[in-house]
N, C-alpha and C. Protein backbone atom coordinates (compact mmCIF):
# COMPACT_ATOMS: atom_id res chain seq x y z
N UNK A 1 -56.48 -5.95 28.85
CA UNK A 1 -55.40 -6.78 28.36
C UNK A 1 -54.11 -5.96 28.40
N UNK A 2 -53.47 -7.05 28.97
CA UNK A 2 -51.81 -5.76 28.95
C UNK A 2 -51.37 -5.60 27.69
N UNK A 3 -50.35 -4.96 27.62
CA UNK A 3 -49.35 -4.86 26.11
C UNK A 3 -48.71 -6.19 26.01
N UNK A 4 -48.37 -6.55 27.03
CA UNK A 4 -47.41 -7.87 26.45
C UNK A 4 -48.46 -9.11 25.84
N UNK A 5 -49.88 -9.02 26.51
CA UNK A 5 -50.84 -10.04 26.13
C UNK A 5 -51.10 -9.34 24.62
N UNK A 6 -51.33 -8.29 24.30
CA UNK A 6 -51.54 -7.83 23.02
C UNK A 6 -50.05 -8.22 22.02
N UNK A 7 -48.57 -8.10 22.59
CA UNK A 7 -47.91 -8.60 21.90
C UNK A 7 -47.79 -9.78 21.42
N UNK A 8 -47.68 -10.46 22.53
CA UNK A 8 -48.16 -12.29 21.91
C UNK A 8 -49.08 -12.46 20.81
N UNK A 9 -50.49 -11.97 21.33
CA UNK A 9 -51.65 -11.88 20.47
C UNK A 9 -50.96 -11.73 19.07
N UNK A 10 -50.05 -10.63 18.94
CA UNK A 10 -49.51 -10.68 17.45
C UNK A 10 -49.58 -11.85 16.35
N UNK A 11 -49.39 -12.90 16.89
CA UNK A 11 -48.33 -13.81 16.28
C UNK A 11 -49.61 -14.98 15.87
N UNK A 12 -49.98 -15.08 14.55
CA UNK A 12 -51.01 -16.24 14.18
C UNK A 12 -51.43 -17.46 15.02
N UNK A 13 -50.10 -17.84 15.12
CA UNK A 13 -50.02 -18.92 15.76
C UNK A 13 -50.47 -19.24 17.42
N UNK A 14 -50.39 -17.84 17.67
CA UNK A 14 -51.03 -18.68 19.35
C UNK A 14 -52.78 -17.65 19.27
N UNK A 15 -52.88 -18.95 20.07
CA UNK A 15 -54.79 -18.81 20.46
C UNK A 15 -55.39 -18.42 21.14
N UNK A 16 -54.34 -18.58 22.67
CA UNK A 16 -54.91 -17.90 23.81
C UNK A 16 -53.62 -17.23 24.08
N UNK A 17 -53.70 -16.11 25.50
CA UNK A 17 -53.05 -15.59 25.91
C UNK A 17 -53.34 -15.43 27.92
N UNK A 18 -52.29 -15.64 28.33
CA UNK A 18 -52.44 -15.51 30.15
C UNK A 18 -51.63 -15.04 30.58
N UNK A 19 -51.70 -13.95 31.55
CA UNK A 19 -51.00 -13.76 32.13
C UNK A 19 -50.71 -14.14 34.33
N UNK A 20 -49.69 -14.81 34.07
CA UNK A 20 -49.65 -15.44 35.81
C UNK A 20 -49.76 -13.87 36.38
N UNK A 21 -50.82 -13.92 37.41
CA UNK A 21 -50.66 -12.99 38.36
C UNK A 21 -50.15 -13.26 39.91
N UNK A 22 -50.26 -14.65 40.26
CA UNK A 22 -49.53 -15.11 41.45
C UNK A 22 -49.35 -16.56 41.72
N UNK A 23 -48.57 -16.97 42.52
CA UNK A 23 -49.00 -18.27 42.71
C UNK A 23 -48.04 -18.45 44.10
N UNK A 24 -49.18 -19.29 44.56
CA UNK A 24 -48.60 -19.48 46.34
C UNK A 24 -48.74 -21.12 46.53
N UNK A 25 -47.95 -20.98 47.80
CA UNK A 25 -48.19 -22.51 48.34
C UNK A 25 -48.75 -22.86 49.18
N UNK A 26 -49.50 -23.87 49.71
CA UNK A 26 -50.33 -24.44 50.48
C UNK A 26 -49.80 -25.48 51.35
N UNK A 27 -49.94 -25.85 52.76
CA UNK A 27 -49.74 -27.17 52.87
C UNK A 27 -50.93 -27.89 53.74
N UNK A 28 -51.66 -29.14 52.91
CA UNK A 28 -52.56 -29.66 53.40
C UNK A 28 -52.42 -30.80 53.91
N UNK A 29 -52.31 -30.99 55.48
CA UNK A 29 -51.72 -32.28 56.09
C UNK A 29 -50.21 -32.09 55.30
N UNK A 30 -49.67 -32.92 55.39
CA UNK A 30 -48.23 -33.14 55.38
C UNK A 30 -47.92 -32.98 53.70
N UNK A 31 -49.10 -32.63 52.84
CA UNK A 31 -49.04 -32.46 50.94
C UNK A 31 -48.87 -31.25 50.84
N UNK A 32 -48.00 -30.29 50.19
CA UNK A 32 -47.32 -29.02 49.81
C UNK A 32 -47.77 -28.94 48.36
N UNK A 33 -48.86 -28.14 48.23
CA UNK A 33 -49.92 -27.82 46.64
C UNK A 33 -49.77 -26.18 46.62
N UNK A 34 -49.29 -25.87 45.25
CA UNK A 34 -49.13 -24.87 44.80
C UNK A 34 -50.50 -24.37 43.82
N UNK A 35 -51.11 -23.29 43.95
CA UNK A 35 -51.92 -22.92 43.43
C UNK A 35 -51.35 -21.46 42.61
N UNK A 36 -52.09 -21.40 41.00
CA UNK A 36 -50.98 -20.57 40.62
C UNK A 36 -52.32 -19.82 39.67
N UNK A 37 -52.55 -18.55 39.97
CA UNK A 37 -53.73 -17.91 39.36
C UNK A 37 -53.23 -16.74 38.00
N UNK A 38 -54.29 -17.07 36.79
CA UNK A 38 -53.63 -16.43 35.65
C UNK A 38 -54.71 -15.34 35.67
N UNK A 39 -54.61 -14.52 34.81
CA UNK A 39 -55.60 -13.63 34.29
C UNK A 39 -55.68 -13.76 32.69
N UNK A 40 -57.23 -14.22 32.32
CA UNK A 40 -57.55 -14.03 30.83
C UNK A 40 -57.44 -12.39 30.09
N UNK A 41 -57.26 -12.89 28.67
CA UNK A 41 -57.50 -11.73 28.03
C UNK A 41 -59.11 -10.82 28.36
N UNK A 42 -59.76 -11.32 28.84
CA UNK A 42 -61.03 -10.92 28.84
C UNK A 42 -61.18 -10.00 30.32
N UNK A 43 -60.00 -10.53 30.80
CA UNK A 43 -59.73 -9.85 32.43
C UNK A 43 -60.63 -10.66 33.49
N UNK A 44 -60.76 -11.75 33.53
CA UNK A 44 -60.84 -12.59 34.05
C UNK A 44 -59.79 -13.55 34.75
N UNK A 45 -60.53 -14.32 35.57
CA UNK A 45 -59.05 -14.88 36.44
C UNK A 45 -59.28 -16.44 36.59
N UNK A 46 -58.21 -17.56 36.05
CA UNK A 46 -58.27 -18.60 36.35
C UNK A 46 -57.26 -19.40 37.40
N UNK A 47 -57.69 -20.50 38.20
CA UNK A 47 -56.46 -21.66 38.81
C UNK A 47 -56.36 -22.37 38.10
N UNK A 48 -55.53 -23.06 38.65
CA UNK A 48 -55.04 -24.39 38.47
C UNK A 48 -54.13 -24.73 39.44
N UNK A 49 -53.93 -26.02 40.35
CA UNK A 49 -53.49 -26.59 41.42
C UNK A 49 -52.49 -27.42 40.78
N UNK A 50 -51.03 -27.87 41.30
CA UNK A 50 -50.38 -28.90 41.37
C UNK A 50 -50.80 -30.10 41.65
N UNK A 51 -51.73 -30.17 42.52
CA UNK A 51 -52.05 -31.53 42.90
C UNK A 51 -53.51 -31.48 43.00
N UNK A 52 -53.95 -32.87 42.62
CA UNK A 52 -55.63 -33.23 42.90
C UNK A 52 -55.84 -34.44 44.05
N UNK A 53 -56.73 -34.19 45.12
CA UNK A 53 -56.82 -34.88 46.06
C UNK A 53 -57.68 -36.02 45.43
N UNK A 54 -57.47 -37.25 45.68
CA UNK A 54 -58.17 -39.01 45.65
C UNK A 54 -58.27 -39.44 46.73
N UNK A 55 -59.24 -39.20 47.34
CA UNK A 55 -59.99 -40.05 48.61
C UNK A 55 -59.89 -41.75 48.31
N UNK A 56 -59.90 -42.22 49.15
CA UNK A 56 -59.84 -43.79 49.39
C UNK A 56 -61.42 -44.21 48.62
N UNK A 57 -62.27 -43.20 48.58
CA UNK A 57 -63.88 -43.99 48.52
C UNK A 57 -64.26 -42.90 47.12
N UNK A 58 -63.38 -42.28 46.47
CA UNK A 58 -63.88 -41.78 45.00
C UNK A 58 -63.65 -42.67 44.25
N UNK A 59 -64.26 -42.46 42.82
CA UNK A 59 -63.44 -43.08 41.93
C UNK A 59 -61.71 -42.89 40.99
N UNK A 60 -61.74 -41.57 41.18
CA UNK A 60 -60.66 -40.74 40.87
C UNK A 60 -60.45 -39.80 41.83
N UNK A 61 -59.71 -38.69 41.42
CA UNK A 61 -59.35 -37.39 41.91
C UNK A 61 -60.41 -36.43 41.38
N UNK A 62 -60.73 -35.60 42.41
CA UNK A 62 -61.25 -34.81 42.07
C UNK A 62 -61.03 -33.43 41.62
N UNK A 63 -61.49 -33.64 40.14
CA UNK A 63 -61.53 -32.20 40.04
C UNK A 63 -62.49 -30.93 39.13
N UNK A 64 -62.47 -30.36 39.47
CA UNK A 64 -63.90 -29.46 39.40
C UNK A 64 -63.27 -28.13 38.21
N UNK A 65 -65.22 -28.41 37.96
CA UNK A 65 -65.55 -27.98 36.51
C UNK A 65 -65.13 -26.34 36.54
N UNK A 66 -65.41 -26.06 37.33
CA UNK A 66 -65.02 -24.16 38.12
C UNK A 66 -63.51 -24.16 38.41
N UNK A 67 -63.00 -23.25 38.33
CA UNK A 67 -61.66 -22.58 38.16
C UNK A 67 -61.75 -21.26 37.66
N UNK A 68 -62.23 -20.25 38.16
CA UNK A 68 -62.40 -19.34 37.38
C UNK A 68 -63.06 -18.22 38.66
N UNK A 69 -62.57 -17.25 38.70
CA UNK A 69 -63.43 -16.00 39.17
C UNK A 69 -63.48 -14.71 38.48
N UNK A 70 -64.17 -13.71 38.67
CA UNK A 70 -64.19 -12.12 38.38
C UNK A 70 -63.28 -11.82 39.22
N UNK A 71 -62.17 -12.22 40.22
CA UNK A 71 -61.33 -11.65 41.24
C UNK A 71 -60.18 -13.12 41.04
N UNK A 72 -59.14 -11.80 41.92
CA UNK A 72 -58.47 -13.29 42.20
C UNK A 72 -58.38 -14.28 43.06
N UNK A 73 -59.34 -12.90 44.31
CA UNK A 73 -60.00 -13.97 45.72
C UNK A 73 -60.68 -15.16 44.99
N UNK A 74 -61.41 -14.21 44.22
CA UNK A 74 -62.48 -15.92 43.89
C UNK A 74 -62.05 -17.02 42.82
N UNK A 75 -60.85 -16.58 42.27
CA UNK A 75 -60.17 -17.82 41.85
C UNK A 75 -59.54 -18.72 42.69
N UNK A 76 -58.66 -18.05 43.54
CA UNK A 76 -58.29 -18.44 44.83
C UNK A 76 -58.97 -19.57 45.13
N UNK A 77 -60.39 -18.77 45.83
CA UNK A 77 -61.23 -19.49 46.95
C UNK A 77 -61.48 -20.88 45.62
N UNK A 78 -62.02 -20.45 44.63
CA UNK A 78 -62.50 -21.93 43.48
C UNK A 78 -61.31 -23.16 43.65
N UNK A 79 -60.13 -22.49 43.91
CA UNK A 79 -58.85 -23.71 43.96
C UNK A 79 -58.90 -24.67 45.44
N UNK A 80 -59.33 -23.75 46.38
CA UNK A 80 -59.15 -24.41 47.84
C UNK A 80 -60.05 -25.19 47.72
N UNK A 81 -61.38 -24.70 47.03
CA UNK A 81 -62.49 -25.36 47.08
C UNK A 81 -62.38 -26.99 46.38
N UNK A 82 -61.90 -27.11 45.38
CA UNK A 82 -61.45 -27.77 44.38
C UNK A 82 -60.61 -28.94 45.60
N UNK A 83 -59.30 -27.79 46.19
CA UNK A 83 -58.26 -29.12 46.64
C UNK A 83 -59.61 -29.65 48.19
N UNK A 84 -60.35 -29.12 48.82
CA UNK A 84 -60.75 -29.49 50.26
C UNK A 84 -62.31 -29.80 50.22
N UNK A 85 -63.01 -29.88 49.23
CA UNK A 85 -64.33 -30.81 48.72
C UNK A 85 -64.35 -31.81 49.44
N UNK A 86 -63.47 -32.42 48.82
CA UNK A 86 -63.59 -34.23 49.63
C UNK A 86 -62.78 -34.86 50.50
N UNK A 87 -62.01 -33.51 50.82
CA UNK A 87 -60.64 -34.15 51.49
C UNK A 87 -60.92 -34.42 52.75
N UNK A 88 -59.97 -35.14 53.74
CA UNK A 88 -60.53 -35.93 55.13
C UNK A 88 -59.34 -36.54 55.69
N UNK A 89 -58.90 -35.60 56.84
CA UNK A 89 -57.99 -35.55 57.88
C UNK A 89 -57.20 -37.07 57.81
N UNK A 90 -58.72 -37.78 58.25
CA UNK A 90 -58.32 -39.47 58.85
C UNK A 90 -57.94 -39.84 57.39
N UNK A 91 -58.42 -39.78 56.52
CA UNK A 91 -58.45 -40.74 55.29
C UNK A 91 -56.85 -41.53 54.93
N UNK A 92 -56.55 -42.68 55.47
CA UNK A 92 -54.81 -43.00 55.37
C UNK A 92 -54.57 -43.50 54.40
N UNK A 93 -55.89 -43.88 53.28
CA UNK A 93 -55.81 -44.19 51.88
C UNK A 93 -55.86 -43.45 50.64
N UNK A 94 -55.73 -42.21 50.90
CA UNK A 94 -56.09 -41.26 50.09
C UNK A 94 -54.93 -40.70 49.42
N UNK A 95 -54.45 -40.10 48.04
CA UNK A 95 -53.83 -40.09 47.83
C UNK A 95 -53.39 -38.82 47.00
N UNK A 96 -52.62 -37.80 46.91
CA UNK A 96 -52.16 -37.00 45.81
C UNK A 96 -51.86 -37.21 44.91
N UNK A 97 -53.04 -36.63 43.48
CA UNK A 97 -52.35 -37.22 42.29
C UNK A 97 -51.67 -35.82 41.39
N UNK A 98 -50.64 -35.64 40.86
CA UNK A 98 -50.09 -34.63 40.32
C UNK A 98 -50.19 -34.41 38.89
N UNK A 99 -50.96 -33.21 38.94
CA UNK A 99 -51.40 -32.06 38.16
C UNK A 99 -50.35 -32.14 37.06
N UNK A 100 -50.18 -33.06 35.70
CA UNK A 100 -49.51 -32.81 34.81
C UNK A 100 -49.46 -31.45 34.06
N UNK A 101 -50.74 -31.06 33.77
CA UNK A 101 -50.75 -29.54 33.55
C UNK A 101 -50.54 -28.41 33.69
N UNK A 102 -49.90 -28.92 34.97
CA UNK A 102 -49.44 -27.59 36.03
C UNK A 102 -48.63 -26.77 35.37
């Protein structure tokens, strides 16, 4: 844990602590998704994506229970995985839905 995650930690009031270690952009077909990877206090590494892909034939957007690696490759790779699961070149009904949480 860095010092600044231990400084926050100070303060009653907050619960967790992250620190962003990068975040890049993507472009899939003509959709521009930012993937932005933190590191836990535990030294662990999570994503989270701007956008969630909705195929024409899901019920929603998908998005997956994993976000998380021991690296930041493999947080990384958990995000691509996440945005390109179900995704499909042809699909002209499919749609980007945006990541309020981002």
């Amino acid at each position: 844990m860095t010092q600044y995650m231990e400084l926050l930690e100070e303060y009653k009031q907050v619960i967790d602590v992250y620190e962003i270690v990068g975040e890049w952009e993507v472009w899939i077909g003509y959709q521009r998704v930012k993937i932005k990877v933190k590191k836990d206090k535990r030294g662990g590494y999570v994503s989270s994506t701007s956008h969630f892909y909705h195929g024409s034939t899901q019920a929603g957007p998908y998005i997956s229970s994993r976000n998380d690696g021991s690296t930041i490759e493999e947080a990384l790779r958990s995000a691509m995985s996440q945005l390109l699961s179900f995704y499909k070149t042809d699909d002209a009904k499919a749609e980007w839905v945006v990541n309020e949480s981002y």
